[in-house]
N, C-alpha and C. Protein backbone atom coordinates (compact mmCIF):
# COMPACT_ATOMS: atom_id res chain seq x y z
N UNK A 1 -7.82 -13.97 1.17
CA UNK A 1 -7.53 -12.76 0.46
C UNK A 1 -8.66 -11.76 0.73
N UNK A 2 -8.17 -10.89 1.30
CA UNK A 2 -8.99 -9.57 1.44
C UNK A 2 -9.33 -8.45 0.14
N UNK A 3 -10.42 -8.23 -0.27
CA UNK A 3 -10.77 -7.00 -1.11
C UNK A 3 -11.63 -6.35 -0.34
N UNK A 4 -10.98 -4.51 -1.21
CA UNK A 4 -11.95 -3.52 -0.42
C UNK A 4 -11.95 -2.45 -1.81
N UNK A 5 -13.14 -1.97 -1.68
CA UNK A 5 -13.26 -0.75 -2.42
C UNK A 5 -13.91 0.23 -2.09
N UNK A 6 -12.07 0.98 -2.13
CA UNK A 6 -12.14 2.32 -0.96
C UNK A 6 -12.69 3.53 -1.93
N UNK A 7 -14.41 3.89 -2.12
CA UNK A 7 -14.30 4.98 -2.72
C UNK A 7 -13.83 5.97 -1.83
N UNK A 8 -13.56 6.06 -0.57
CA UNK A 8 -13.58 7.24 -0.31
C UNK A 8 -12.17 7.93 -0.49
N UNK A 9 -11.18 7.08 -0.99
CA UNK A 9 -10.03 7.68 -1.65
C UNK A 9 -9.94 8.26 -2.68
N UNK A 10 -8.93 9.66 -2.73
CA UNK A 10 -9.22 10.38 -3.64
C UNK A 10 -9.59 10.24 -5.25
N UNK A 11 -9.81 10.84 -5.84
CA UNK A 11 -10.49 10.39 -7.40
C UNK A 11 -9.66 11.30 -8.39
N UNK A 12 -9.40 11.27 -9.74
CA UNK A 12 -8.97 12.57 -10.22
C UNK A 12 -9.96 13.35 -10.95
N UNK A 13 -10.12 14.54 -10.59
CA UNK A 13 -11.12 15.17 -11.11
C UNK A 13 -11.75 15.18 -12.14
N UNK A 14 -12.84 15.12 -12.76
CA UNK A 14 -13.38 15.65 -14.00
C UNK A 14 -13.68 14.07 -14.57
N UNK A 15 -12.73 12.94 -13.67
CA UNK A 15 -12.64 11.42 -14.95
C UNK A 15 -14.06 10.62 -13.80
N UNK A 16 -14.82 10.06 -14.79
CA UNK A 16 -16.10 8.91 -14.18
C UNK A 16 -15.37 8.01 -13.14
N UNK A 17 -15.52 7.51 -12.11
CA UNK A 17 -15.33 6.32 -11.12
C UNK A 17 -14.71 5.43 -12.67
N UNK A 18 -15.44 5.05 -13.74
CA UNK A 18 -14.45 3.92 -13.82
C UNK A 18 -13.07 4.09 -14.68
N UNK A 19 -12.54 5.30 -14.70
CA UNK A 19 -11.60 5.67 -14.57
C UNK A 19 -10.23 5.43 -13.37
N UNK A 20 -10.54 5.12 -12.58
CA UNK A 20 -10.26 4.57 -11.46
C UNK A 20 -9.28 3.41 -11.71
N UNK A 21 -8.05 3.30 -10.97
CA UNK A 21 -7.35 2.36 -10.95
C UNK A 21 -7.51 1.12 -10.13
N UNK A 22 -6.89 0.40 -10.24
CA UNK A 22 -6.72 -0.99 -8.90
C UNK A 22 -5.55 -1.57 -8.63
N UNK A 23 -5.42 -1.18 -7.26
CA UNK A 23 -4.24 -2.01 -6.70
C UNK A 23 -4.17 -2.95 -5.85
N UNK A 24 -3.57 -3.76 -5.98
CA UNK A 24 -3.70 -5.12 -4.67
C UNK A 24 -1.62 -4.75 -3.63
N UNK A 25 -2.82 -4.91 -2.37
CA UNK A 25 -1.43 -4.34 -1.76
C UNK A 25 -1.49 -5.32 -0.63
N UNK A 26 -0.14 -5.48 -0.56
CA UNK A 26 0.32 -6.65 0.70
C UNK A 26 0.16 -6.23 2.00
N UNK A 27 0.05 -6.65 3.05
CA UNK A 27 0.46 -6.26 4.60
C UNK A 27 1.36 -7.09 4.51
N UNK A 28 2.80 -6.57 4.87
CA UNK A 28 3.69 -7.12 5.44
C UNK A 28 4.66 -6.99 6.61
N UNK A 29 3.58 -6.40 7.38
CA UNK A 29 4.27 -5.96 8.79
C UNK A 29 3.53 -6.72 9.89
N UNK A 30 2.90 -7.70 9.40
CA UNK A 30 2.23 -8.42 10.46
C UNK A 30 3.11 -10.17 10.14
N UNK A 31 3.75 -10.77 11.06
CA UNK A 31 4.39 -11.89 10.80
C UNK A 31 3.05 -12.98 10.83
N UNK A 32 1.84 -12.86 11.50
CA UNK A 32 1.00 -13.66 11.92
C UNK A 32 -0.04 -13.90 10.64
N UNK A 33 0.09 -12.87 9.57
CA UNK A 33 -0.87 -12.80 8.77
C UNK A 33 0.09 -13.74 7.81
N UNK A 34 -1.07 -14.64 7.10
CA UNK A 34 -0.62 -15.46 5.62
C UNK A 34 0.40 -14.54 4.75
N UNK A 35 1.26 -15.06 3.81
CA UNK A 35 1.90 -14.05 3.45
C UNK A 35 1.04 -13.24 1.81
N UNK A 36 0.21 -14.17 1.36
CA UNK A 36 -0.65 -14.21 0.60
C UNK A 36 -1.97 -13.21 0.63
N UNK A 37 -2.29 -13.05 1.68
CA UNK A 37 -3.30 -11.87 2.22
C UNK A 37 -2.57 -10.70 1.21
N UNK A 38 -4.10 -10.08 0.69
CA UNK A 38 -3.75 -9.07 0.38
C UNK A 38 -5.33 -7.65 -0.06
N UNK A 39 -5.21 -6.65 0.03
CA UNK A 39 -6.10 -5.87 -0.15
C UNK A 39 -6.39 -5.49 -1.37
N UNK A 40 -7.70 -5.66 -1.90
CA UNK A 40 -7.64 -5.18 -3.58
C UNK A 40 -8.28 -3.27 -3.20
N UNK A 41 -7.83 -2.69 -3.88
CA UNK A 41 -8.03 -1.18 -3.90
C UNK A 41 -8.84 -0.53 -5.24
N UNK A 42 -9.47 -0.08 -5.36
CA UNK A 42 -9.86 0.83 -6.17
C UNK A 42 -9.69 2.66 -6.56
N UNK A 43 -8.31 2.94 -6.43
CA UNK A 43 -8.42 4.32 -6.40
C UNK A 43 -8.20 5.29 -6.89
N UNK A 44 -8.55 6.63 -7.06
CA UNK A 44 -8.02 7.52 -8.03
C UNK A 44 -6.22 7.88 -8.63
N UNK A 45 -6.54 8.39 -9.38
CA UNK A 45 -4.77 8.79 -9.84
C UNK A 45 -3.80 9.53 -9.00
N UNK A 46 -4.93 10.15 -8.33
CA UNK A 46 -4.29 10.92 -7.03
C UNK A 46 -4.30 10.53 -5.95
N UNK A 47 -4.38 9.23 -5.89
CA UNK A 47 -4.32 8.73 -4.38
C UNK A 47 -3.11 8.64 -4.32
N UNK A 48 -2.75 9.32 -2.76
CA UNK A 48 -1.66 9.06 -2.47
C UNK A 48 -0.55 7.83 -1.79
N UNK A 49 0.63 7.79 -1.45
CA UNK A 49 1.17 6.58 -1.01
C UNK A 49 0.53 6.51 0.54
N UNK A 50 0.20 7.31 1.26
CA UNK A 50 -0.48 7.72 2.32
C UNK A 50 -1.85 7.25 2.76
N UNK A 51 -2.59 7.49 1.77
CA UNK A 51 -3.65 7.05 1.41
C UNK A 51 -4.14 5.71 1.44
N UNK A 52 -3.51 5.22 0.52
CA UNK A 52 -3.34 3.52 0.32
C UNK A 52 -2.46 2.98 1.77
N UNK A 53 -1.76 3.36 2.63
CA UNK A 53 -1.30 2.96 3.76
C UNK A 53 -2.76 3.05 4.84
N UNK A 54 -3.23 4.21 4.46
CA UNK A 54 -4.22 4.02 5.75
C UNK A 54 -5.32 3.68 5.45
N UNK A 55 -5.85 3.37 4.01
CA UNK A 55 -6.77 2.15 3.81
C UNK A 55 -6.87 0.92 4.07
N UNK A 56 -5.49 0.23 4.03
CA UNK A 56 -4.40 -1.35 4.10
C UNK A 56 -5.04 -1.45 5.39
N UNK A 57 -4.09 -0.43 6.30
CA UNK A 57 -4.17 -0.57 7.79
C UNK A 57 -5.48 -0.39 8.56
N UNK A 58 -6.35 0.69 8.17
CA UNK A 58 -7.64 0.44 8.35
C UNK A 58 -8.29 -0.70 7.79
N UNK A 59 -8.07 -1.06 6.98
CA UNK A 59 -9.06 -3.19 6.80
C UNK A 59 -8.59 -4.04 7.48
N UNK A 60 -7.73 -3.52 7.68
CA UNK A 60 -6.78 -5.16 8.26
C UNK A 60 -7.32 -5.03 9.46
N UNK A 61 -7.57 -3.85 10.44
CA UNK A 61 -7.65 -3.89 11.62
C UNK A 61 -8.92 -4.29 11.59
N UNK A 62 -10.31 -3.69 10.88
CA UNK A 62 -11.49 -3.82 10.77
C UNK A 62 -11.66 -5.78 10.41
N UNK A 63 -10.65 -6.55 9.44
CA UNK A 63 -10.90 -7.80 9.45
C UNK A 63 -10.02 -8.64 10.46
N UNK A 64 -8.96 -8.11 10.86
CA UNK A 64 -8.12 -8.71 11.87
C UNK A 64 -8.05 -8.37 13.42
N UNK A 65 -9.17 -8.33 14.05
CA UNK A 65 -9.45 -7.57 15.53
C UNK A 65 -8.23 -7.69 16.17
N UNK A 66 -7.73 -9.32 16.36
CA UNK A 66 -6.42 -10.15 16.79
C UNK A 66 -5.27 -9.41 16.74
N UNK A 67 -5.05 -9.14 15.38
CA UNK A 67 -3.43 -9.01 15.08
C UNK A 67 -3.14 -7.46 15.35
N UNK A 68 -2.00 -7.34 15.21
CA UNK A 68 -1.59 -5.91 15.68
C UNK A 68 -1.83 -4.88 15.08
N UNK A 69 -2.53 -4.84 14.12
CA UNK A 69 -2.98 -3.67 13.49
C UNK A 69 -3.87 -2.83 13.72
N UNK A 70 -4.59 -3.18 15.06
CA UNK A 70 -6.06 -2.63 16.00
C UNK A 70 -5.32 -2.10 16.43
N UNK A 71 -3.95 -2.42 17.03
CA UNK A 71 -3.26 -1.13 18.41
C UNK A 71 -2.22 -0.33 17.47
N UNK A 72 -1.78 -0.17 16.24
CA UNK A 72 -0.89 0.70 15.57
C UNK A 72 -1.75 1.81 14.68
N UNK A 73 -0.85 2.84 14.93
CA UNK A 73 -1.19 4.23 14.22
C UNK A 73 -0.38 3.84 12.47
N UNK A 74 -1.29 4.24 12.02
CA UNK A 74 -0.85 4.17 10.24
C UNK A 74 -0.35 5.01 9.63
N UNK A 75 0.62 5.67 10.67
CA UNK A 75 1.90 6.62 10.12
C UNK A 75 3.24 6.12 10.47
N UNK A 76 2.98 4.86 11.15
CA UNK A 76 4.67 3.96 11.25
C UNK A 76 4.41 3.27 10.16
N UNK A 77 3.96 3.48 9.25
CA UNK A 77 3.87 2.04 8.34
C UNK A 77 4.45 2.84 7.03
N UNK A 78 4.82 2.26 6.01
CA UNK A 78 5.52 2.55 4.57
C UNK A 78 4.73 2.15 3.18
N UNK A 79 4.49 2.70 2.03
CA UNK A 79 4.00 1.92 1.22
C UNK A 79 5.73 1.68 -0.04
N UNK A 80 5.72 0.07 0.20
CA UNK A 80 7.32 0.07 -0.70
C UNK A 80 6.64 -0.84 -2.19
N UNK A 81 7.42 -0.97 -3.06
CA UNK A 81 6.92 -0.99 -4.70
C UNK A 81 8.31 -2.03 -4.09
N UNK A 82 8.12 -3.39 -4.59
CA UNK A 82 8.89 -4.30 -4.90
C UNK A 82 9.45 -5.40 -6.14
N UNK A 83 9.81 -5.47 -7.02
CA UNK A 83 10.38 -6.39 -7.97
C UNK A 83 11.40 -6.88 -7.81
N UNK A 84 11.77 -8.10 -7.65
CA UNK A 84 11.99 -8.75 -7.89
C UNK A 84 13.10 -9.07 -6.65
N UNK A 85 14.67 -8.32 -6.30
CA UNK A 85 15.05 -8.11 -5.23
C UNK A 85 15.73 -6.77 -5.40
N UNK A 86 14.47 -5.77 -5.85
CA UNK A 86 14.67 -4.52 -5.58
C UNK A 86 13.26 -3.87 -4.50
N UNK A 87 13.50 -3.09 -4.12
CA UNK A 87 12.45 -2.44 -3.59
C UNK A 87 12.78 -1.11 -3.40
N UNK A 88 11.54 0.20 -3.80
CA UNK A 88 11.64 1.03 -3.94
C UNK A 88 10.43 1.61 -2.63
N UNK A 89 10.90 3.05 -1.45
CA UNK A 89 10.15 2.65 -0.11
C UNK A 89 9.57 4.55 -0.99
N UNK A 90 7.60 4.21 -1.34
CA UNK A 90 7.44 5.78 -1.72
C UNK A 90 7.30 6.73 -0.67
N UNK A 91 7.83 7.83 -1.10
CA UNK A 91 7.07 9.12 -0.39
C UNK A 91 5.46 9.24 0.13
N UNK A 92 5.64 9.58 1.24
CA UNK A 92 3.76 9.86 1.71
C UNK A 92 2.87 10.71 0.45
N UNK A 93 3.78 11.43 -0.55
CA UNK A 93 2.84 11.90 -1.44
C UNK A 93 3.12 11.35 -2.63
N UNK A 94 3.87 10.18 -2.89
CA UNK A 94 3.93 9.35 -4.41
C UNK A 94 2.10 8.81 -4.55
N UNK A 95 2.39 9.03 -5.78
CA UNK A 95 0.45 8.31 -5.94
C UNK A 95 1.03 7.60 -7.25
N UNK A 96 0.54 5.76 -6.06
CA UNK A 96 1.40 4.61 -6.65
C UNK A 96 0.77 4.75 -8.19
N UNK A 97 -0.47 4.65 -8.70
CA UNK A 97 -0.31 4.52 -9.99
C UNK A 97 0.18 5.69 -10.93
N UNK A 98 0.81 5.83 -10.90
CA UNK A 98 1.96 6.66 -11.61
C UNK A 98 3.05 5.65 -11.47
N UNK A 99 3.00 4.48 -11.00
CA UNK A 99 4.57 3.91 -11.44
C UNK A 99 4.39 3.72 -12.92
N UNK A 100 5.66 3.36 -13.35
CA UNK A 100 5.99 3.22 -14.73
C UNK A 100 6.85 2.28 -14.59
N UNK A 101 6.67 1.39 -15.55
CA UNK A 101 7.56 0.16 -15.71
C UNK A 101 8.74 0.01 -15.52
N UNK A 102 9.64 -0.76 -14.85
CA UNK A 102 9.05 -2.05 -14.55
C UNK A 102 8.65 -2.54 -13.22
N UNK A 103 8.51 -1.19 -12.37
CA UNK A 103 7.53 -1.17 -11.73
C UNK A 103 6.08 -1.22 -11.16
N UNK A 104 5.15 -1.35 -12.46
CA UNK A 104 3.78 -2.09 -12.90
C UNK A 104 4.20 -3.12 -12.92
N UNK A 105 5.28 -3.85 -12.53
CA UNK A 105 5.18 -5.59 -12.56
C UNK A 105 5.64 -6.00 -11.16
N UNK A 106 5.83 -5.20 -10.74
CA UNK A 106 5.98 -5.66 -9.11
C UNK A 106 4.83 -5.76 -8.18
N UNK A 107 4.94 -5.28 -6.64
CA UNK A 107 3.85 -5.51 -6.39
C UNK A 107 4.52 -4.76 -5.02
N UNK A 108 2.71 -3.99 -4.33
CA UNK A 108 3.15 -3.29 -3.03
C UNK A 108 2.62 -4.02 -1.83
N UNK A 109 3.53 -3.73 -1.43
CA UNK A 109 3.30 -3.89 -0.08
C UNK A 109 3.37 -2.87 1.09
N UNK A 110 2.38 -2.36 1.96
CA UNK A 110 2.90 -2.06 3.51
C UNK A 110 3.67 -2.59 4.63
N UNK A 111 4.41 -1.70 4.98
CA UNK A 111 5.64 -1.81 5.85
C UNK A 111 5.82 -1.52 7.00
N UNK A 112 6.34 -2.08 8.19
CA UNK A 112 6.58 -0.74 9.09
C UNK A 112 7.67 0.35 8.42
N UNK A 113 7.85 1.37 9.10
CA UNK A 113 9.01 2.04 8.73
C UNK A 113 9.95 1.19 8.99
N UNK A 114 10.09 0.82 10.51
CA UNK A 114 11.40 0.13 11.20
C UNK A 114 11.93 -0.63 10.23
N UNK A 115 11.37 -1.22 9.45
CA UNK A 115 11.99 -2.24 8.14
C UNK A 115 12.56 -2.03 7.02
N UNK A 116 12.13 -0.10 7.14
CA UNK A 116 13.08 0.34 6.29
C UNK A 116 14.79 -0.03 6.32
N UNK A 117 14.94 0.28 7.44
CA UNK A 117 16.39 -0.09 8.09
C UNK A 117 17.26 -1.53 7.96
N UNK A 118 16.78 -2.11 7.26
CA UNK A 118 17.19 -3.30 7.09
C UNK A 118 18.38 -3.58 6.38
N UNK A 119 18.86 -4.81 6.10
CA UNK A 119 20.05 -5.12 5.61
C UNK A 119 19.86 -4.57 3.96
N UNK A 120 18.86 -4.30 3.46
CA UNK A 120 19.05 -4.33 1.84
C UNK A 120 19.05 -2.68 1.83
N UNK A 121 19.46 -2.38 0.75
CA UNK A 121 19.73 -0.67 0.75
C UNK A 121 18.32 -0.36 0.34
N UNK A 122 18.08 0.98 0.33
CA UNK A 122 16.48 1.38 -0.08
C UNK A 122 16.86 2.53 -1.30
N UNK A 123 15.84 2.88 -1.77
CA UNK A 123 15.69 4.09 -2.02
C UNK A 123 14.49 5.00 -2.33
N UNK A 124 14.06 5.82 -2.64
CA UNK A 124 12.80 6.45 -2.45
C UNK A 124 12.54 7.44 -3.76
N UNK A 125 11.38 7.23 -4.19
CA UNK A 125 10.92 7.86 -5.43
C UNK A 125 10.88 9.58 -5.12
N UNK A 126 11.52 10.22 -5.75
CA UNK A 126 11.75 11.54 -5.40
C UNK A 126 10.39 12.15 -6.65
């Protein structure tokens, strides 16, 4: 299990660092990685879904030289909010902690896009 704490993701203004949220987010676009791996985050209210994609993908590559995440750009990738056998794929500007239940009981993961396309229907936080 991988942890990182990304201050350099955005913060919301005016509130102390420990104001600050935490998210643990999956890679799941790598078949080679444990499925258990996962990134712990530290970040503001305004971090975006964007954000948290190119933190994921930047550690993984920085701890995984090997796997494919050294040769991919971290704008094919997705951040999706999953429970249970729903999954919701956010916007590049959703800033995940703002979900609201019962979506605080799921858990994220990064995606490629391409997986958007899959057999299960999607939909996207407007």
């Amino acid at each position: 299990m991988l942890n990182s704490s990304c201050s350099g993701l955005p913060s919301l203004d005016g509130f102390p660092s420990s104001e600050l949220g935490e998210l643990r987010v999956y890679p799941a676009y790598d078949p080679t990685l444990d499925p258990n791996t996962s990134v712990k985050l530290h970040v503001g209210y305004d971090a975006t879904a964007v954000d948290i994609v190119r933190a994921v993908v930047e550690r993984m590559s920085q701890d995984n030289e090997d796997t494919m995440t050294s040769s991919c750009n971290f704008r094919e990738f997705c951040l999706v909010a999953v429970i249970g056998s729903s999954e919701r794929w956010l916007r590049n500007d959703f800033c995940p902690l703002q979900l609201q239940n019962p979506w605080t009981k799921g858990r994220l993961f990064v995606m490629k896009e391409s997986q958007q396309y899959s057999d299960k229907m999607h939909s996207t936080f407007v």
